[in-house]
Every structure is written in C-alpha cells, then in structure tokens.
Protein backbone atom coordinates (compact mmCIF):
# COMPACT_ATOMS: atom_id res chain seq x y z
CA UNK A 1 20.12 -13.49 12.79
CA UNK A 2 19.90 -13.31 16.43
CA UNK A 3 17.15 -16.21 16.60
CA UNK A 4 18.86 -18.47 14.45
CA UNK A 5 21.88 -18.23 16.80
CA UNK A 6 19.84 -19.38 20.11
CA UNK A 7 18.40 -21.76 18.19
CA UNK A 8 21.42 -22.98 16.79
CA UNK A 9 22.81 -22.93 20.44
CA UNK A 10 19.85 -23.84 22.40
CA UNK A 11 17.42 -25.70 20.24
CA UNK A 12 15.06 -26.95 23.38
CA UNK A 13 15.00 -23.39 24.62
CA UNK A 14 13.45 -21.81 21.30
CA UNK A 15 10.82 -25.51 21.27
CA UNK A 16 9.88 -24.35 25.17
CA UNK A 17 8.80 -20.68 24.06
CA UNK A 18 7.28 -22.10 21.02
CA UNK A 19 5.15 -24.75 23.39
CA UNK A 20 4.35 -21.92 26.11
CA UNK A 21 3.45 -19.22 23.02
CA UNK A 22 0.41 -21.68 22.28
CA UNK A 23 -1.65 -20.41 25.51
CA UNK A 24 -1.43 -16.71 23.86
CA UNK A 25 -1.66 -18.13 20.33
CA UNK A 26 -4.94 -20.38 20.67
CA UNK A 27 -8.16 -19.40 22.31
CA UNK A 28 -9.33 -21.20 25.14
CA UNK A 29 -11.59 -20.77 28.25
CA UNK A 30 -10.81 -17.28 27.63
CA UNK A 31 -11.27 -15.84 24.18
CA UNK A 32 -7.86 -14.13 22.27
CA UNK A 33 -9.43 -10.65 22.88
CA UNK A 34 -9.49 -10.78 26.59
CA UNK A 35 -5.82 -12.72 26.65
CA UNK A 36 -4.04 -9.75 24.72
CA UNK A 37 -5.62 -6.90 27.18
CA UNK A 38 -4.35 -9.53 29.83
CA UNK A 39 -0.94 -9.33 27.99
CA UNK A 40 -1.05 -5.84 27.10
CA UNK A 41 -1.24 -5.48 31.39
CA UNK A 42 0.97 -7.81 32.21
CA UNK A 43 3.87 -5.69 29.70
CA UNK A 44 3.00 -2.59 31.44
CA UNK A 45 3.11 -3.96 34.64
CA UNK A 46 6.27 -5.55 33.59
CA UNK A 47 7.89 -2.43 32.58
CA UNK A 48 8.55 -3.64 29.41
CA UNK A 49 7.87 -0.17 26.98
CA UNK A 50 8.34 -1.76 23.86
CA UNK A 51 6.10 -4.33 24.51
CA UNK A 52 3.27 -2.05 24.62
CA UNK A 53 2.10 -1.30 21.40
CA UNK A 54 2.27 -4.68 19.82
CA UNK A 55 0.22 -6.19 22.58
CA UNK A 56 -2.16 -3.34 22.32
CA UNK A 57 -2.13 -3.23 18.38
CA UNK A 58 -2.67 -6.95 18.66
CA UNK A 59 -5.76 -6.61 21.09
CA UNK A 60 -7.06 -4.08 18.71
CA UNK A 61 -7.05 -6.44 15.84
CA UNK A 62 -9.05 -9.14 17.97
CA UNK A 63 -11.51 -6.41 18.43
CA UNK A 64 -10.89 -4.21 21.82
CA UNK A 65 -12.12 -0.80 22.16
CA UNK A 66 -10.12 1.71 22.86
CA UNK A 67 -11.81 1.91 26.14
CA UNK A 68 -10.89 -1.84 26.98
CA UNK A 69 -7.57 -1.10 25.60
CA UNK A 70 -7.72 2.18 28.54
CA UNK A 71 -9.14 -0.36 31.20
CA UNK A 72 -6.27 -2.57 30.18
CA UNK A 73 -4.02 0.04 31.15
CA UNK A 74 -5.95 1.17 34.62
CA UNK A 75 -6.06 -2.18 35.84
CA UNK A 76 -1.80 -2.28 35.30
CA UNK A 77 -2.05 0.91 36.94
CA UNK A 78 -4.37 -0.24 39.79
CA UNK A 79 -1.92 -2.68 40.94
CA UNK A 80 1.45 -1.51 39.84
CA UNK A 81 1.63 2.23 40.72
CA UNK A 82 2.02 5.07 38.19
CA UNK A 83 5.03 4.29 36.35
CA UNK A 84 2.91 1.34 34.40
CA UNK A 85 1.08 4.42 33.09
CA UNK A 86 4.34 6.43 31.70
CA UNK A 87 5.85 2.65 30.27
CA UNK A 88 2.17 2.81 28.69
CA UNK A 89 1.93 6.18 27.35
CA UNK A 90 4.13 6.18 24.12
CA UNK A 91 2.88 3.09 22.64
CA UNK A 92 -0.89 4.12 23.85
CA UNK A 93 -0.55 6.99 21.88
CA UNK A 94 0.81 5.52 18.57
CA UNK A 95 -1.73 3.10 18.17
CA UNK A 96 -4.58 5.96 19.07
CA UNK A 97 -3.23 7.81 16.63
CA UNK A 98 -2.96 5.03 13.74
CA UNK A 99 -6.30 4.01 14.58
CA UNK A 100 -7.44 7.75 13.96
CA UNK A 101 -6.52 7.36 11.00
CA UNK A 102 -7.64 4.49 9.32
C-alpha cells in the first residue's frame, strides 16, 4: 500500500507526522472537541473537500452540535471568503444527514 511505500522510502517522514499527529490526538489546554472544530476550519479554509467530513464526523463523536459544527464552518467562512462554504457543503450535508438518522 501507498503508506507502506513512504515508509519504506522515508521512514523519518512517516515518525514526524506520527510525532506532530499527537497535538490532534491527545487533549491538552484545549479539550479534543474544540481541536476537531479547529481542524474541521482549518480543512475548509484549506480547500481541502475531502477533508471535511471526517473532521466534522470526528468533532461530532467528541460531542459538537450541529450548531458548533455550523459555527465551525462560519468562522472558515469569516476569514476565507465563500468558497470555504461550497468545499464545506458536500461533506456538511452527509454527516447531517447520517446523523438524522441514527
């Protein structure tokens, strides 16, 4: 698989993401709830539309709202312009709609 290659290639690379994972990983000063609606920002800010819904999905599980989930989302929008919004929208709406369901 793809991992085993980098790791196979660049061994030090894969420890460094491992190391820098452990600030997302482990609560803190700020609690894991708080750090995934961070994340979950950050991705749509980033442009990144895949991103979205396991960084939502994940906040979810550590207990956000779907209104902190939405205010997640605003802030992204607040200082990255509209687009964050349409990256946001697909994966938004799957997890809505799982959660809907359960």
């Amino acid at each position: 698989n793809t991992l085993k290659a980098i790791r196979d290639l660049a061994p030090e690379f894969v420890d460094l993401i491992h190391e820098m994972d452990q600030v997302i990983l482990e609560a803190g000063a700020i609690d894991m709830k708080t750090k995934r609606l961070i994340a979950l920002a950050c991705v749509c800010v980033r442009s990144c539309e895949d991103c979205v819904y396991p960084q939502a999905k994940v906040a979810k599980n550590y207990g956000a709202s779907k209104k902190e989930i939405l205010e997640a989302i605003h802030v992204a929008v607040l200082t990255a312009g509209v687009p964050s919004w349409s990256i946001a929208k697909k994966g938004i709406i799957q997890l809505f709609d799982e959660w809907d369901q359960e």
